[in-house]
C-alpha atoms as a PDB file:
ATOM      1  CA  UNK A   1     -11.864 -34.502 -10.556  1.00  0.00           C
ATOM      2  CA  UNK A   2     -12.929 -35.023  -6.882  1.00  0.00           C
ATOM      3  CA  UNK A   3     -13.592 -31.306  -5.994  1.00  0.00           C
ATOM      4  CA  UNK A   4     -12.504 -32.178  -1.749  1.00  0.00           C
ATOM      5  CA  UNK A   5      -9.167 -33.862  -3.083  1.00  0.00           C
ATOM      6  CA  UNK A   6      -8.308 -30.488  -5.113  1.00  0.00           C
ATOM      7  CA  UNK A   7      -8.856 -28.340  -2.155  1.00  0.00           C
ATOM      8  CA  UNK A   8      -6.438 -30.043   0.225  1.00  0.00           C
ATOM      9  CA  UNK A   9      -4.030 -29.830  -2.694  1.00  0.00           C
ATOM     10  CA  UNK A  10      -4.518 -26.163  -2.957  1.00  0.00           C
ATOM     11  CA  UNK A  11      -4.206 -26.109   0.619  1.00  0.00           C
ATOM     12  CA  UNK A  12      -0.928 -27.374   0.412  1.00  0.00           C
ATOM     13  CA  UNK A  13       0.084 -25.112  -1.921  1.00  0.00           C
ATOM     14  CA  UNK A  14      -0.578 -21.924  -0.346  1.00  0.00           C
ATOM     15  CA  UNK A  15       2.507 -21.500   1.155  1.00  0.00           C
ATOM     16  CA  UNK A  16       4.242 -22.169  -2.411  1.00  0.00           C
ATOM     17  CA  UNK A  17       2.076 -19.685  -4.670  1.00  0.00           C
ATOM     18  CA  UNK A  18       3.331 -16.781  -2.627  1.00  0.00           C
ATOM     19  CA  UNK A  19       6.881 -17.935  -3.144  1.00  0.00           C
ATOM     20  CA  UNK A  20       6.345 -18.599  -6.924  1.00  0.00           C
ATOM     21  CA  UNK A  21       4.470 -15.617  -7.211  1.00  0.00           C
ATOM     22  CA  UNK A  22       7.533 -13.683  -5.995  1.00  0.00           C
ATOM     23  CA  UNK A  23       9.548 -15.935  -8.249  1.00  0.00           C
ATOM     24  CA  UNK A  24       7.510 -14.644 -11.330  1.00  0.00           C
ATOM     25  CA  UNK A  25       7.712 -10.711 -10.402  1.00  0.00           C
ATOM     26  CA  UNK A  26      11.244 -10.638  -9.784  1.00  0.00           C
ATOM     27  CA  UNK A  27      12.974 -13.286 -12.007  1.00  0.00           C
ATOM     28  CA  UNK A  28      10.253 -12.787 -15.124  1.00  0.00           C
ATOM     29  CA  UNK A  29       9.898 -16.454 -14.812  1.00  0.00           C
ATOM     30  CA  UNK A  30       7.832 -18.397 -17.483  1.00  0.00           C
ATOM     31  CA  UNK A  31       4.495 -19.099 -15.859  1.00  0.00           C
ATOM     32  CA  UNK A  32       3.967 -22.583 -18.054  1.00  0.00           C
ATOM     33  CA  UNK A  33       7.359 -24.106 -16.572  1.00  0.00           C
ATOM     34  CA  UNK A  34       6.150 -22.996 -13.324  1.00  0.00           C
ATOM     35  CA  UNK A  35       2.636 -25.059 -13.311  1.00  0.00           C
ATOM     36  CA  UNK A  36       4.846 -27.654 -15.224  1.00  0.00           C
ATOM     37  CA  UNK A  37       7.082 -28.143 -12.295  1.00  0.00           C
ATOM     38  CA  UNK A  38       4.207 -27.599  -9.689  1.00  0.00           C
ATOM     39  CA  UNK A  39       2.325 -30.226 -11.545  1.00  0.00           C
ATOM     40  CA  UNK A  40       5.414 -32.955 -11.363  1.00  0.00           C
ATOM     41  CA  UNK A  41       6.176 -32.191  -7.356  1.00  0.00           C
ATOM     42  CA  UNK A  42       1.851 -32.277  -6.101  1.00  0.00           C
ATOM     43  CA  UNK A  43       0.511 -35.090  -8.422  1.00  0.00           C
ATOM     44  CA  UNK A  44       1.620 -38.470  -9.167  1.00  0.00           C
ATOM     45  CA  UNK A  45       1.362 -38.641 -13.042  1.00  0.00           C
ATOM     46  CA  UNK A  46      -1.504 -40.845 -14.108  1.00  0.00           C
ATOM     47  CA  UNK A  47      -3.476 -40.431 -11.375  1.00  0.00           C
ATOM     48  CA  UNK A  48      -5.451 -37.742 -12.561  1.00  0.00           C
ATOM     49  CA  UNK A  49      -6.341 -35.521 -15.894  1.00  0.00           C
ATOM     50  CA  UNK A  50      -3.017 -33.755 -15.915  1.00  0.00           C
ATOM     51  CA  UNK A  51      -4.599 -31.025 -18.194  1.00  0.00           C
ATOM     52  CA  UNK A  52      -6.920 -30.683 -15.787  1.00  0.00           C
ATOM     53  CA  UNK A  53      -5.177 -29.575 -12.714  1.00  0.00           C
ATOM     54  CA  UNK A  54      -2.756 -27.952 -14.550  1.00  0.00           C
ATOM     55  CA  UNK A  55      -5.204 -25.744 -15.622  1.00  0.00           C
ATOM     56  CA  UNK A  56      -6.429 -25.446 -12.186  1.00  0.00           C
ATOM     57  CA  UNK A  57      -3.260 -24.524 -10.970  1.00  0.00           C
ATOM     58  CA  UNK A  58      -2.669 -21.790 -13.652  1.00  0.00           C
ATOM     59  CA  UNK A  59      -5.311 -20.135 -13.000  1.00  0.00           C
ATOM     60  CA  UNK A  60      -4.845 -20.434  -9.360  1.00  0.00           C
ATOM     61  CA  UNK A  61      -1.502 -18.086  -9.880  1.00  0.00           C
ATOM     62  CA  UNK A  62      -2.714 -15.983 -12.670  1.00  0.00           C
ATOM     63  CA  UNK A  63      -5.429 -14.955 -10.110  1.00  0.00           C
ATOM     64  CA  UNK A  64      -3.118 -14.293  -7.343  1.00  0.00           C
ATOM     65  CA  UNK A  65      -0.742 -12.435  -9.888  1.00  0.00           C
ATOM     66  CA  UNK A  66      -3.731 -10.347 -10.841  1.00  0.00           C
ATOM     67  CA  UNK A  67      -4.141 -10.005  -7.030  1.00  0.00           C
ATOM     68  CA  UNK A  68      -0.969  -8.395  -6.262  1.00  0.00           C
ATOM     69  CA  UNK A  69      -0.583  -6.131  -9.564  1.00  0.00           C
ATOM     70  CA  UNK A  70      -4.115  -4.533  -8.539  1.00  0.00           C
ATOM     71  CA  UNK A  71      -2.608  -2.436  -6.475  1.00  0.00           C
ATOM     72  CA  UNK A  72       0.980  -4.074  -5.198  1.00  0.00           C
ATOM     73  CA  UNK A  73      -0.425  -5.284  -2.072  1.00  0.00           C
ATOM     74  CA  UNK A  74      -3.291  -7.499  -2.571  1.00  0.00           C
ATOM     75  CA  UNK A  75      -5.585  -5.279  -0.236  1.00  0.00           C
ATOM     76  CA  UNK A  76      -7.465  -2.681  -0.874  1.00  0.00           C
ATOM     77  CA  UNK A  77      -7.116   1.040   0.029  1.00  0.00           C
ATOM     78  CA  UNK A  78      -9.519   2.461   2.082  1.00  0.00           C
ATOM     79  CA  UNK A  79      -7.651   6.361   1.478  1.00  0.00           C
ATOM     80  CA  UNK A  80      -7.914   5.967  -2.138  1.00  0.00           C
ATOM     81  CA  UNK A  81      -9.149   9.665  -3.583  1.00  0.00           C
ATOM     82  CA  UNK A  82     -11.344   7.826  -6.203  1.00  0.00           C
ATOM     83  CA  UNK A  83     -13.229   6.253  -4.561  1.00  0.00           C
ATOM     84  CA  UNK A  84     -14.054   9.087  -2.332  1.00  0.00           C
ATOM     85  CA  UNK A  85     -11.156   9.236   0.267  1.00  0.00           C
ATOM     86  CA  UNK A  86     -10.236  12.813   1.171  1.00  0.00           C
ATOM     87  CA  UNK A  87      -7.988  15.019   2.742  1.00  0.00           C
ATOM     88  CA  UNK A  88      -9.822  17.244   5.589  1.00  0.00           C
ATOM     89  CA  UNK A  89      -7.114  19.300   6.845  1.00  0.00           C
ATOM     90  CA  UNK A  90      -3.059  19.354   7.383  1.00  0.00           C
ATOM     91  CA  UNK A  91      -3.591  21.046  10.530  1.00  0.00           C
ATOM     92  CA  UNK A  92      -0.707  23.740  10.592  1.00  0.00           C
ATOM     93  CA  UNK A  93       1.315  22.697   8.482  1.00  0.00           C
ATOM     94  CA  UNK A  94       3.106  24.636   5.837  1.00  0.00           C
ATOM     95  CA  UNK A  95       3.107  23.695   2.358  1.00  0.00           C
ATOM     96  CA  UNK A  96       6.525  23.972   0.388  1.00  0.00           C
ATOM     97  CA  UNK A  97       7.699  25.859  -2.624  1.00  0.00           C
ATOM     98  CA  UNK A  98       4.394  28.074  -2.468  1.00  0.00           C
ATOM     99  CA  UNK A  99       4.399  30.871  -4.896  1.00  0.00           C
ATOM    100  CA  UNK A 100       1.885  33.719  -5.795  1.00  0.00           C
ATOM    101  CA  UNK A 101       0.439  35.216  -8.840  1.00  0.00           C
ATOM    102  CA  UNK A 102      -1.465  38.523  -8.470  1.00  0.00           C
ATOM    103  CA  UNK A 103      -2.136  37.663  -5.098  1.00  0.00           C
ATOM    104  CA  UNK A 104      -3.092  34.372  -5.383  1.00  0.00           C
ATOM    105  CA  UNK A 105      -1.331  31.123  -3.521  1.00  0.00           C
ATOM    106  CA  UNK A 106      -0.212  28.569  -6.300  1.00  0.00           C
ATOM    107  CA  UNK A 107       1.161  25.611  -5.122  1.00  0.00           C
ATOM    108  CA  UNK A 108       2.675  23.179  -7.668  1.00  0.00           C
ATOM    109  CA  UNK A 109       2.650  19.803  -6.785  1.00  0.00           C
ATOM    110  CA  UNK A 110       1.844  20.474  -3.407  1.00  0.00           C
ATOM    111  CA  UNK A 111      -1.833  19.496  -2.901  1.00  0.00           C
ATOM    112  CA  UNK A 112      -1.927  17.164   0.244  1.00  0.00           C
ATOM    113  CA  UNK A 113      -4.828  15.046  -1.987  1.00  0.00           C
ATOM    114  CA  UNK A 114      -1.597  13.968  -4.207  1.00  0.00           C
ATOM    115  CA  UNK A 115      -0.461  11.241  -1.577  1.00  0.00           C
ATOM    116  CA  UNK A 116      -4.090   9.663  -1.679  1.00  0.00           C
ATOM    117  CA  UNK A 117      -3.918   9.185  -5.644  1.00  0.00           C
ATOM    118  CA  UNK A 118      -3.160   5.722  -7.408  1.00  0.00           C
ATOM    119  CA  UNK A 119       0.229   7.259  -9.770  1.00  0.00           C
ATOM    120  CA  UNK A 120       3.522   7.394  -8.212  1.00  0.00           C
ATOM    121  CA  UNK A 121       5.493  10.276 -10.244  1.00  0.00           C
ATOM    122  CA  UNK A 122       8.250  12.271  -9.535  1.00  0.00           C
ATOM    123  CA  UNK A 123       7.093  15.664  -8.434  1.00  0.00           C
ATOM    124  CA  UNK A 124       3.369  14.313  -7.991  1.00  0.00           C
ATOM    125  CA  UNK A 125       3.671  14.299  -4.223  1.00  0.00           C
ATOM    126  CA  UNK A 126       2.213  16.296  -0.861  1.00  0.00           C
ATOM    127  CA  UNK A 127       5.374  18.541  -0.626  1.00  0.00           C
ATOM    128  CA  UNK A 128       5.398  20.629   3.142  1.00  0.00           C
ATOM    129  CA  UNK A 129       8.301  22.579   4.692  1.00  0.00           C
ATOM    130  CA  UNK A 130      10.576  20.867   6.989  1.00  0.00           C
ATOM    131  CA  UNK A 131      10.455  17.571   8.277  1.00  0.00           C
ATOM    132  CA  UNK A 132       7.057  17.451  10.148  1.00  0.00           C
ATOM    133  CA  UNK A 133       3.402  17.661   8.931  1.00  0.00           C
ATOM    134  CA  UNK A 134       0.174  16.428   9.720  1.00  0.00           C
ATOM    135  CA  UNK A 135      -2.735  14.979   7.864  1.00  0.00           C
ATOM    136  CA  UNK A 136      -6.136  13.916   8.739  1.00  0.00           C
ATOM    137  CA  UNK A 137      -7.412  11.347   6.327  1.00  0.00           C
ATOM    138  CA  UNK A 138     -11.304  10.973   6.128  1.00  0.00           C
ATOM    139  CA  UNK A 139     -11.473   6.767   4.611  1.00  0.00           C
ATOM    140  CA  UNK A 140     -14.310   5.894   2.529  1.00  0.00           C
ATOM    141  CA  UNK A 141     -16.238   3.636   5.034  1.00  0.00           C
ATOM    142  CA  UNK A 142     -15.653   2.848   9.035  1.00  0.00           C
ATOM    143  CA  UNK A 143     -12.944   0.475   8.902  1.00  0.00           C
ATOM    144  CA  UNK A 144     -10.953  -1.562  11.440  1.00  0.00           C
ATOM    145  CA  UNK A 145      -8.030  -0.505  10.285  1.00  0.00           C
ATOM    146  CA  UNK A 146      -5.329  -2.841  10.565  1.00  0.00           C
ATOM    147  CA  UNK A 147      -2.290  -1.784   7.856  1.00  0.00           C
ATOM    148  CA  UNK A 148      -1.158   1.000   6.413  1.00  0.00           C
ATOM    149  CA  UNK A 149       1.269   1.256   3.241  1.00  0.00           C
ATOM    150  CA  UNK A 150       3.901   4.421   2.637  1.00  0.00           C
ATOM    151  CA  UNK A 151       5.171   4.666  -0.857  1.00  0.00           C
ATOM    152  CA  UNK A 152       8.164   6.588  -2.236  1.00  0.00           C
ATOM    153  CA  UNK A 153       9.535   7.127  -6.103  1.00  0.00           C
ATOM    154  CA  UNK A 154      12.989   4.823  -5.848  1.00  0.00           C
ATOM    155  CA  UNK A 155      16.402   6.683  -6.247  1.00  0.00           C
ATOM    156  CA  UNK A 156      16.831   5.987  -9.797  1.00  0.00           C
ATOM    157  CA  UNK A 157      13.441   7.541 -10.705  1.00  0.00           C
ATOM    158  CA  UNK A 158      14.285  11.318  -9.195  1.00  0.00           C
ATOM    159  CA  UNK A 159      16.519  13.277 -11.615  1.00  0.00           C
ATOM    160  CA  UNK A 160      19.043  14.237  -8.948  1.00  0.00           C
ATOM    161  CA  UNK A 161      18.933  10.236  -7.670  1.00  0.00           C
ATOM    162  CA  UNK A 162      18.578  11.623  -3.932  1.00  0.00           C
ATOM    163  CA  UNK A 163      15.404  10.664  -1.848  1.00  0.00           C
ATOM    164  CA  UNK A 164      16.153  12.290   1.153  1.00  0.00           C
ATOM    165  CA  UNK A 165      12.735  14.156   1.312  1.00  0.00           C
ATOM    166  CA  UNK A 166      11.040  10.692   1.833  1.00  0.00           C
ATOM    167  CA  UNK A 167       9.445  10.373   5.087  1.00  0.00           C
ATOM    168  CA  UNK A 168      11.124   8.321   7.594  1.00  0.00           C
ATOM    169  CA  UNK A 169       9.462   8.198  11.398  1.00  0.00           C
ATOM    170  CA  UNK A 170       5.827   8.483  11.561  1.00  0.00           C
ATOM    171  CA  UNK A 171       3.013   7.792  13.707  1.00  0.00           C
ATOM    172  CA  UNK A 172      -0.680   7.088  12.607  1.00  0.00           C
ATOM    173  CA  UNK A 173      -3.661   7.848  15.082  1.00  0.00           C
ATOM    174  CA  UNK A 174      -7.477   7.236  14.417  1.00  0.00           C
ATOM    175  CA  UNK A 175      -9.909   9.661  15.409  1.00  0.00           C
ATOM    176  CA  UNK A 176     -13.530   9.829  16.215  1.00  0.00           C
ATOM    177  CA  UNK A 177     -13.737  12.715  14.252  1.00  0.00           C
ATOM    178  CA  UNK A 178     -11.367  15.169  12.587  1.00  0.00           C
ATOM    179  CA  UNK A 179     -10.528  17.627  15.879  1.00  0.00           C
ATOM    180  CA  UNK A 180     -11.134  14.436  18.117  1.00  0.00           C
ATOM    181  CA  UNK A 181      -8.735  15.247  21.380  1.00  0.00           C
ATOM    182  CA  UNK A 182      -8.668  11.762  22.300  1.00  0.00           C
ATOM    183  CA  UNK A 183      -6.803   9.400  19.588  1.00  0.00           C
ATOM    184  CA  UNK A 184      -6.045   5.707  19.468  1.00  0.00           C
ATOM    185  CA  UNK A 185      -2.469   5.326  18.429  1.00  0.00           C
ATOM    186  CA  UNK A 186      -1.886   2.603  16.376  1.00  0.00           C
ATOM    187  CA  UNK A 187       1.724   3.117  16.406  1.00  0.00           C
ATOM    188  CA  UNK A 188       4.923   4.601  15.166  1.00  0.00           C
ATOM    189  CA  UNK A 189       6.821   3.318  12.178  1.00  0.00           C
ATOM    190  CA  UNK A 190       9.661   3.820  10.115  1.00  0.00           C
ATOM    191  CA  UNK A 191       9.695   3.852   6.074  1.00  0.00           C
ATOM    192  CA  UNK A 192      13.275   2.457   5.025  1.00  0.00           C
ATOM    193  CA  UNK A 193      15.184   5.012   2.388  1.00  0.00           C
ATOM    194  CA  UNK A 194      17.492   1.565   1.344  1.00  0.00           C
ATOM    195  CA  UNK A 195      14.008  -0.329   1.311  1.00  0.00           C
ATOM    196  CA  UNK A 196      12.253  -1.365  -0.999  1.00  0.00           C
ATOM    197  CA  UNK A 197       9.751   1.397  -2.421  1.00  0.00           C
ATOM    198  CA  UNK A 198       6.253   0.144  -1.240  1.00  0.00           C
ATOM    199  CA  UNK A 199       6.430  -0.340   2.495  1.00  0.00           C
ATOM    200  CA  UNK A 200       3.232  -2.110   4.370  1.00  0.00           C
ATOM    201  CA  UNK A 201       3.295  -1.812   7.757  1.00  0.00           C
ATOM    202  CA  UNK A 202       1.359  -3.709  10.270  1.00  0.00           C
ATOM    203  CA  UNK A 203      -0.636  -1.733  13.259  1.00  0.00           C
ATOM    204  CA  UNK A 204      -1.435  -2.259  16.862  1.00  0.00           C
ATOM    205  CA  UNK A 205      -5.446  -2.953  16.157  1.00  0.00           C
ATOM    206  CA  UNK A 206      -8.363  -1.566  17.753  1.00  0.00           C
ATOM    207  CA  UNK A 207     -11.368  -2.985  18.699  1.00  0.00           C
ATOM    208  CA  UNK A 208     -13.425   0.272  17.085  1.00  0.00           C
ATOM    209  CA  UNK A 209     -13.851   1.250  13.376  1.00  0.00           C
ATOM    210  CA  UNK A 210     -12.234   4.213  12.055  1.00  0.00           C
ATOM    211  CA  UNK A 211     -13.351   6.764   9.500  1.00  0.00           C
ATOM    212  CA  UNK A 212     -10.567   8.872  10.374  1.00  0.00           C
ATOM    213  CA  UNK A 213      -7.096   8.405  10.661  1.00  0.00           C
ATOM    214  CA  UNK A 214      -4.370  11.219  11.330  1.00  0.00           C
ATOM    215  CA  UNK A 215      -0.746  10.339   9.932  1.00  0.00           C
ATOM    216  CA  UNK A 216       1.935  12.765  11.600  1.00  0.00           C
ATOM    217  CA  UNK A 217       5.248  12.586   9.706  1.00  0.00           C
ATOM    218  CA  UNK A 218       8.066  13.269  12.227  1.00  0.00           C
ATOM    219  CA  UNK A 219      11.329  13.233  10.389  1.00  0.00           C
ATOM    220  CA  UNK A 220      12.819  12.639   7.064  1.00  0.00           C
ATOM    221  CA  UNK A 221      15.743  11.254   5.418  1.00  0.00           C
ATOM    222  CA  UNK A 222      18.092  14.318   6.066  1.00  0.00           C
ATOM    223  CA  UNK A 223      16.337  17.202   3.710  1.00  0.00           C
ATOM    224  CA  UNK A 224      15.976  20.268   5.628  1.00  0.00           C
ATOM    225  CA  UNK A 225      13.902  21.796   3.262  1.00  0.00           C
ATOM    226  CA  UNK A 226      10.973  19.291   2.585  1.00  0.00           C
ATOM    227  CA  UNK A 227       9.463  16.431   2.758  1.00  0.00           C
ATOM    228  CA  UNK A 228       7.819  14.675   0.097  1.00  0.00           C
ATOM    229  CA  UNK A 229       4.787  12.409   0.687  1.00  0.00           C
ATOM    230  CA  UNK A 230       3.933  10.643  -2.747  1.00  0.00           C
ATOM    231  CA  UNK A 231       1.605   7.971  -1.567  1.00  0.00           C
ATOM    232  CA  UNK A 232      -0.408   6.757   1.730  1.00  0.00           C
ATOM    233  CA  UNK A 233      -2.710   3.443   1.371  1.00  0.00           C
ATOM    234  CA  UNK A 234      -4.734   2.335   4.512  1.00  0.00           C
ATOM    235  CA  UNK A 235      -5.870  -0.850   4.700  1.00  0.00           C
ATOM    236  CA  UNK A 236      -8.529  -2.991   7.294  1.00  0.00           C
ATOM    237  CA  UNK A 237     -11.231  -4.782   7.801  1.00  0.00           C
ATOM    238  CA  UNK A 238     -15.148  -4.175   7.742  1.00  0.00           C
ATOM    239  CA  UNK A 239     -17.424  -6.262   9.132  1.00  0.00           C
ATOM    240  CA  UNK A 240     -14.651  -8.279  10.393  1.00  0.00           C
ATOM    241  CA  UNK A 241     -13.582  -9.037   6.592  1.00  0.00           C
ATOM    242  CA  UNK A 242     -10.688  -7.961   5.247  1.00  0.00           C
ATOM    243  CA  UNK A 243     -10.917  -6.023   2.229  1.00  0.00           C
ATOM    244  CA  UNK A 244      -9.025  -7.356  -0.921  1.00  0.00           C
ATOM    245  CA  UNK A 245      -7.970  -5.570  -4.471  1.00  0.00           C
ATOM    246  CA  UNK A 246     -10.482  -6.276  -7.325  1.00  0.00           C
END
């Protein structure tokens, strides 16, 4: 197989393997008829090993597949509390449903470090009073950031089926350092209830690396109680690279 003739096929099909990739997550799609029919609309039978390219072309989607279920957004997360992101401070605010035992605060469920952890549970989230809150994020490198990604459980998942604790306007800032008085706004956003539950959200960039970055949550869905934060992702570039999932 001519190894320049293959890569202006697979340049032609880059457009496609996101579309069939979709095709497989949400229609379950058999991944053999997919390369079959692939195969029959690229290549003229005969005029290659068939075998050959098809296997070329499986593997092609099986790595993007692998891609995408790393971590649902085929980029990797620069807040993630393994591998050493951390929560420095929430500033003032207030966390909710705090209790105390002899004394002592105890705070189910409430830890702000929740929101940087890979599982999406109900109840596993950075719970605070009200509708506004504050975090300062410290990422595990410098990082030009350039996306961030807000995650919510879906309706069907909480036992009363409401989500109105979810976050809804926020704003996302990087620092110089964590009391830093002058911020770079990268912009405010808005995290859809009726959306889908894994939101990315593209930023205004700046020309300087970040280590760290201070969400402020604004307003919620309607719960004047809480607010519920289960999962922040930020996502950039170092070196001028963008980062991918393993």
């Amino acid at each position: 197989m001519n190894p320049s003739d293959l890569a202006a096929d697979y340049a032609n099909l880059e457009a496609e393997l996101k579309e069939l990739k979709a095709k497989c997550l949400s229609d379950k799609c058999n991944s053999d008829n997919v390369v079959s029919q692939t195969c029959g609309k690229h290549f003229a039978e005969g005029n290659r090993n068939r075998k050959d390219i098809e296997d070329e072309i499986r593997n092609t989607i099986r790595k993007q597949l692998e891609l995408y279920a790393a971590d649902k957004t085929g980029m990797a997360d620069f807040a993630m509390r393994k591998l050493g992101g951390c929560i420095v401070t929430v500033r003032d605010t207030r966390p909710y449903g705090e209790k105390t035992f002899f004394g002592i605060g105890f705070v189910p469920g409430s830890d702000p470090h929740e929101m940087l952890n890979p599982s999406v549970e109900p109840g596993h989230c950075w719970a605070f009073h009200g509708s506004r809150g504050t975090a300062v994020i410290k990422l595990i490198a410098p990082v030009f950031v350039t996306h961030l990604t807000l995650e919510h459980i879906l309706p069907l998942m909480a036992p009363s089926g409401d989500i109105s604790s979810a976050p809804k306007k926020f704003t996302l800032f990087g620092l110089d350092q964590p009391e830093a008085f002058m911020k770079h706004n990268f912009g405010q956003f808005e995290f859809k209830a009726e959306g889908p539950s894994l939101q990315t959200f593209s930023l205004v960039e700046s020309q300087q690396s970040y280590q760290y970055v201070e969400v402020v949550f604004e307003s919620n869905h309607g719960n004047a109680q809480y607010t519920c934060v289960y999962r922040v992702r930020i996502h950039g570039k170092v070196n001028g690279l963008v980062y991918q999932s393993p």
